[in-house]
PDB file of N, CA and C in Angstrom:
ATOM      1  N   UNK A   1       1.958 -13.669  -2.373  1.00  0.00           N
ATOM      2  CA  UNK A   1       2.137 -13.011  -1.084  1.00  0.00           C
ATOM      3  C   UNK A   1       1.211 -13.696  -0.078  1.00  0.00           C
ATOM      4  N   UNK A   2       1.542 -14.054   1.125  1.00  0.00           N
ATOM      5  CA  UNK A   2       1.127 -14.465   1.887  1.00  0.00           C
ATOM      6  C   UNK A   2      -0.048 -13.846   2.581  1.00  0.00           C
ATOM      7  N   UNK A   3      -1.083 -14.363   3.666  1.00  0.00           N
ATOM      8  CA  UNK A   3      -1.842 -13.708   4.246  1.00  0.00           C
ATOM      9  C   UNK A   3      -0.823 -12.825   5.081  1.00  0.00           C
ATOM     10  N   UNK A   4       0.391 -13.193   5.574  1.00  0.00           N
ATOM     11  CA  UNK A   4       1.145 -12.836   6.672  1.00  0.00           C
ATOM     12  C   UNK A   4       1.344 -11.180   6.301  1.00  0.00           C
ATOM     13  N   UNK A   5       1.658 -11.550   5.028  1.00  0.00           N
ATOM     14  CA  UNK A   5       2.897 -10.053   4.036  1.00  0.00           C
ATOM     15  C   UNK A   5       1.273  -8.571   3.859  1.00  0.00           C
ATOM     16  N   UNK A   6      -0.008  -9.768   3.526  1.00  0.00           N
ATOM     17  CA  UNK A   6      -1.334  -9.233   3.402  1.00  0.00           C
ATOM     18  C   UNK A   6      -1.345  -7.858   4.495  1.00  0.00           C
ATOM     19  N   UNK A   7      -1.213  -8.529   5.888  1.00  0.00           N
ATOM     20  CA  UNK A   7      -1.331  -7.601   7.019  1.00  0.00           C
ATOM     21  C   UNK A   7      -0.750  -6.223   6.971  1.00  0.00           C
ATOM     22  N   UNK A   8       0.513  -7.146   6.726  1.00  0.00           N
ATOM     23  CA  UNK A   8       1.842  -5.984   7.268  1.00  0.00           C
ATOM     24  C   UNK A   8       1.333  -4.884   6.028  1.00  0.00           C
ATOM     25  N   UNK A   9       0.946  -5.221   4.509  1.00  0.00           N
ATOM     26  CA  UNK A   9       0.798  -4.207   3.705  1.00  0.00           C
ATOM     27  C   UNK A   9      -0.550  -3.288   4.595  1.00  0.00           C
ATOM     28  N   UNK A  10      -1.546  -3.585   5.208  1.00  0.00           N
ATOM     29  CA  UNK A  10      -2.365  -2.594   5.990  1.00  0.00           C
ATOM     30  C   UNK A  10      -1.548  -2.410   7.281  1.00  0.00           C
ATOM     31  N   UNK A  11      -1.335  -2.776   7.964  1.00  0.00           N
ATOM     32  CA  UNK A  11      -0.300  -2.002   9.128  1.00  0.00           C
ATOM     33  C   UNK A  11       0.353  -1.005   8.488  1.00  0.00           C
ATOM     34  N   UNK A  12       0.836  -1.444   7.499  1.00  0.00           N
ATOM     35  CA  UNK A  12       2.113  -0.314   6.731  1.00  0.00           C
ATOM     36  C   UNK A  12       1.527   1.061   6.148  1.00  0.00           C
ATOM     37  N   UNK A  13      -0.001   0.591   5.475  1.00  0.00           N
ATOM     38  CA  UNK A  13      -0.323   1.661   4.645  1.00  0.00           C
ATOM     39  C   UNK A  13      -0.935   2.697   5.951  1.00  0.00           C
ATOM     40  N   UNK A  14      -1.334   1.665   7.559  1.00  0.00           N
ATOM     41  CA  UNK A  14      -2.090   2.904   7.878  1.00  0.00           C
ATOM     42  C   UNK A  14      -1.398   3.676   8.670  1.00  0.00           C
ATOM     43  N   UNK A  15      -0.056   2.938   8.881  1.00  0.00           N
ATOM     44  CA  UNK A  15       0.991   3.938   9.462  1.00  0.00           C
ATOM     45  C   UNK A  15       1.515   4.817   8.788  1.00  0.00           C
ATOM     46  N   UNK A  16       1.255   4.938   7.571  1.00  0.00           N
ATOM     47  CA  UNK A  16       1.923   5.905   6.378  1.00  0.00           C
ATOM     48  C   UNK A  16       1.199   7.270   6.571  1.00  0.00           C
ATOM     49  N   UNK A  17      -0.497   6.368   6.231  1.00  0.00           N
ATOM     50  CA  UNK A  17      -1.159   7.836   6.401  1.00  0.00           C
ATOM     51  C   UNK A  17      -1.091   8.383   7.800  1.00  0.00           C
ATOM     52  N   UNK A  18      -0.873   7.769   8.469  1.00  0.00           N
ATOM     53  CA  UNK A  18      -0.849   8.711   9.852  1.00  0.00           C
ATOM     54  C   UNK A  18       0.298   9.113  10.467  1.00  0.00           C
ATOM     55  N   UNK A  19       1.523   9.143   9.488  1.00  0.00           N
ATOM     56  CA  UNK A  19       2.623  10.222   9.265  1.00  0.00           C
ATOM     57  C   UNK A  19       2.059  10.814   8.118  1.00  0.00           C
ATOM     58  N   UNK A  20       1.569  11.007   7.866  1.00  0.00           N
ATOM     59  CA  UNK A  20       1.068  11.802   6.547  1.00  0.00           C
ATOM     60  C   UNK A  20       2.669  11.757   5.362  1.00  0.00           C
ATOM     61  N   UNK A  21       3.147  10.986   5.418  1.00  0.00           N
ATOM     62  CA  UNK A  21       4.240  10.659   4.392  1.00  0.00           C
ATOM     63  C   UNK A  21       3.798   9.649   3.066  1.00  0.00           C
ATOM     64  N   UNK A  22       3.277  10.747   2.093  1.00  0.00           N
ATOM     65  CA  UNK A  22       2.803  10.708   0.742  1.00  0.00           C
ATOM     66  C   UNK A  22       3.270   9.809  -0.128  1.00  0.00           C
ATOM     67  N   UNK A  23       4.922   9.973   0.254  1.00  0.00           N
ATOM     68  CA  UNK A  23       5.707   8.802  -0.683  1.00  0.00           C
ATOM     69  C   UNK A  23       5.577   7.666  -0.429  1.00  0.00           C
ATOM     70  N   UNK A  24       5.624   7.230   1.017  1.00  0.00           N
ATOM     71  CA  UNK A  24       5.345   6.340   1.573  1.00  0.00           C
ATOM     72  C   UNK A  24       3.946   5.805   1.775  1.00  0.00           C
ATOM     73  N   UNK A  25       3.317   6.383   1.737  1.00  0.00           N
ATOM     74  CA  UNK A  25       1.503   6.071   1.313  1.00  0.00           C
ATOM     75  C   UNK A  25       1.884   5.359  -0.302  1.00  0.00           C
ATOM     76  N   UNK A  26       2.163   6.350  -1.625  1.00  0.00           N
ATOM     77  CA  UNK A  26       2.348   5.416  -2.754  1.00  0.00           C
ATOM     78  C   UNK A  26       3.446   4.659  -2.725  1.00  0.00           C
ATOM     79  N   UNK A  27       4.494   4.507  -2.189  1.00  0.00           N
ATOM     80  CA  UNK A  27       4.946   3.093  -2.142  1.00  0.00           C
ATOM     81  C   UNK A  27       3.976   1.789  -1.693  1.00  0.00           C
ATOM     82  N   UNK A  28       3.339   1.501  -0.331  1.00  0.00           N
ATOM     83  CA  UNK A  28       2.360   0.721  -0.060  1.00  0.00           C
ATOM     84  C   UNK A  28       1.172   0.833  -0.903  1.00  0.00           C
ATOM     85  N   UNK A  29       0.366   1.428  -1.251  1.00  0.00           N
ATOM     86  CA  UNK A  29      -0.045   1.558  -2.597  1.00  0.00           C
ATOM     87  C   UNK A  29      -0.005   0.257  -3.554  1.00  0.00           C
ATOM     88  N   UNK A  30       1.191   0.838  -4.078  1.00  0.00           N
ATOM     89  CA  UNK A  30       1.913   0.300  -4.864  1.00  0.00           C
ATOM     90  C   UNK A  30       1.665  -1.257  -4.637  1.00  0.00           C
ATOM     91  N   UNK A  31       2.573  -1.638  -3.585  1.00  0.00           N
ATOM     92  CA  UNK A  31       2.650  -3.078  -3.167  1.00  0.00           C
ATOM     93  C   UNK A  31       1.331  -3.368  -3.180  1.00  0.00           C
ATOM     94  N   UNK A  32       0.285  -3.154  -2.622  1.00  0.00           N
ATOM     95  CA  UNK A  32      -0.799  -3.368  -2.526  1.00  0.00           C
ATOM     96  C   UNK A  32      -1.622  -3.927  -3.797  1.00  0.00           C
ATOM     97  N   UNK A  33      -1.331  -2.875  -5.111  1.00  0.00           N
ATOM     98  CA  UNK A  33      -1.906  -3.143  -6.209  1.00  0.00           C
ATOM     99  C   UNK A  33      -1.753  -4.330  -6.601  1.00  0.00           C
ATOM    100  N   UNK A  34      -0.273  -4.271  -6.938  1.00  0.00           N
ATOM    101  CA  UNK A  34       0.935  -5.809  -7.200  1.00  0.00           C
ATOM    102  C   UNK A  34       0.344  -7.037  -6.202  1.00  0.00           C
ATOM    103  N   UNK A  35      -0.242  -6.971  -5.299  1.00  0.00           N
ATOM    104  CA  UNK A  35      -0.434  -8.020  -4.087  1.00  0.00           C
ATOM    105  C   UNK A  35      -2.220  -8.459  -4.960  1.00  0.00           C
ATOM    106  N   UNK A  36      -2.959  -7.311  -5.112  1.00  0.00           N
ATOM    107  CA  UNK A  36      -4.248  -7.834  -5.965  1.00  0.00           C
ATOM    108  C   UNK A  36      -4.122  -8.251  -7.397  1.00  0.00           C
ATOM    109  N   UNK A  37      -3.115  -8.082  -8.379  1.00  0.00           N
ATOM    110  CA  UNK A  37      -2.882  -7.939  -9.266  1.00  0.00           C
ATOM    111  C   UNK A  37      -4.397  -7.046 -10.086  1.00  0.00           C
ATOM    112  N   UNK A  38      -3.652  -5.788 -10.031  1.00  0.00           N
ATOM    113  CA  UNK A  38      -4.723  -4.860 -10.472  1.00  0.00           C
ATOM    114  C   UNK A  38      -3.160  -3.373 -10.688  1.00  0.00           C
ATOM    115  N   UNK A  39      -3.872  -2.780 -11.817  1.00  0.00           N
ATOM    116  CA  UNK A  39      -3.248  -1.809 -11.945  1.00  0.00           C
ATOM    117  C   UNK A  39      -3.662  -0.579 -11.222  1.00  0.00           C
ATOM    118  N   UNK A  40      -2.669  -0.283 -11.028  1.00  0.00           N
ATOM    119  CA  UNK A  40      -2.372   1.255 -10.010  1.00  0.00           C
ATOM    120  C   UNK A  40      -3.245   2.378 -10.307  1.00  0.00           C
ATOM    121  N   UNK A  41      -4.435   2.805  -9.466  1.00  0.00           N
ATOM    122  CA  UNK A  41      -5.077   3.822 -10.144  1.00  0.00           C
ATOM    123  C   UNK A  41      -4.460   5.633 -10.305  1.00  0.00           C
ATOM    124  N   UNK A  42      -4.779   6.099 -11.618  1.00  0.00           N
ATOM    125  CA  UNK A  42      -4.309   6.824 -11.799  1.00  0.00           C
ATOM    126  C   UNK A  42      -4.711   8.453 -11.341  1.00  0.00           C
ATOM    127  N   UNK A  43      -4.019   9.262 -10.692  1.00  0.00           N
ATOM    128  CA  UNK A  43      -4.626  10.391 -10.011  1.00  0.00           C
ATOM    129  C   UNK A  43      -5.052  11.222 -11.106  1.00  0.00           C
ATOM    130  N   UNK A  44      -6.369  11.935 -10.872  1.00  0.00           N
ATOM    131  CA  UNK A  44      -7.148  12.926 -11.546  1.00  0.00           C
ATOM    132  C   UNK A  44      -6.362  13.876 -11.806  1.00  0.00           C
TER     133      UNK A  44
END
């Protein structure tokens, strides 16, 4: 993933939280993990 795709995943995640749309927060998440290669942390 590019630095380019890098961005858009924080543009994306902080527009998520500030619809407060949850699914859409763990979708970017998601991508995010996959983009560090690190596994997805798991909720308490």
């Amino acid at each position: 993933m590019s630095a380019k795709c890098w961005g858009e995943i924080i543009t994306d995640f902080d527009a998520a939280l500030l619809s407060n749309d949850m699914q859409r927060v763990d979708d970017v998440r998601r991508r995010a993990c996959e983009y560090l290669g690190i596994d997805e942390p798991k909720a308490p």
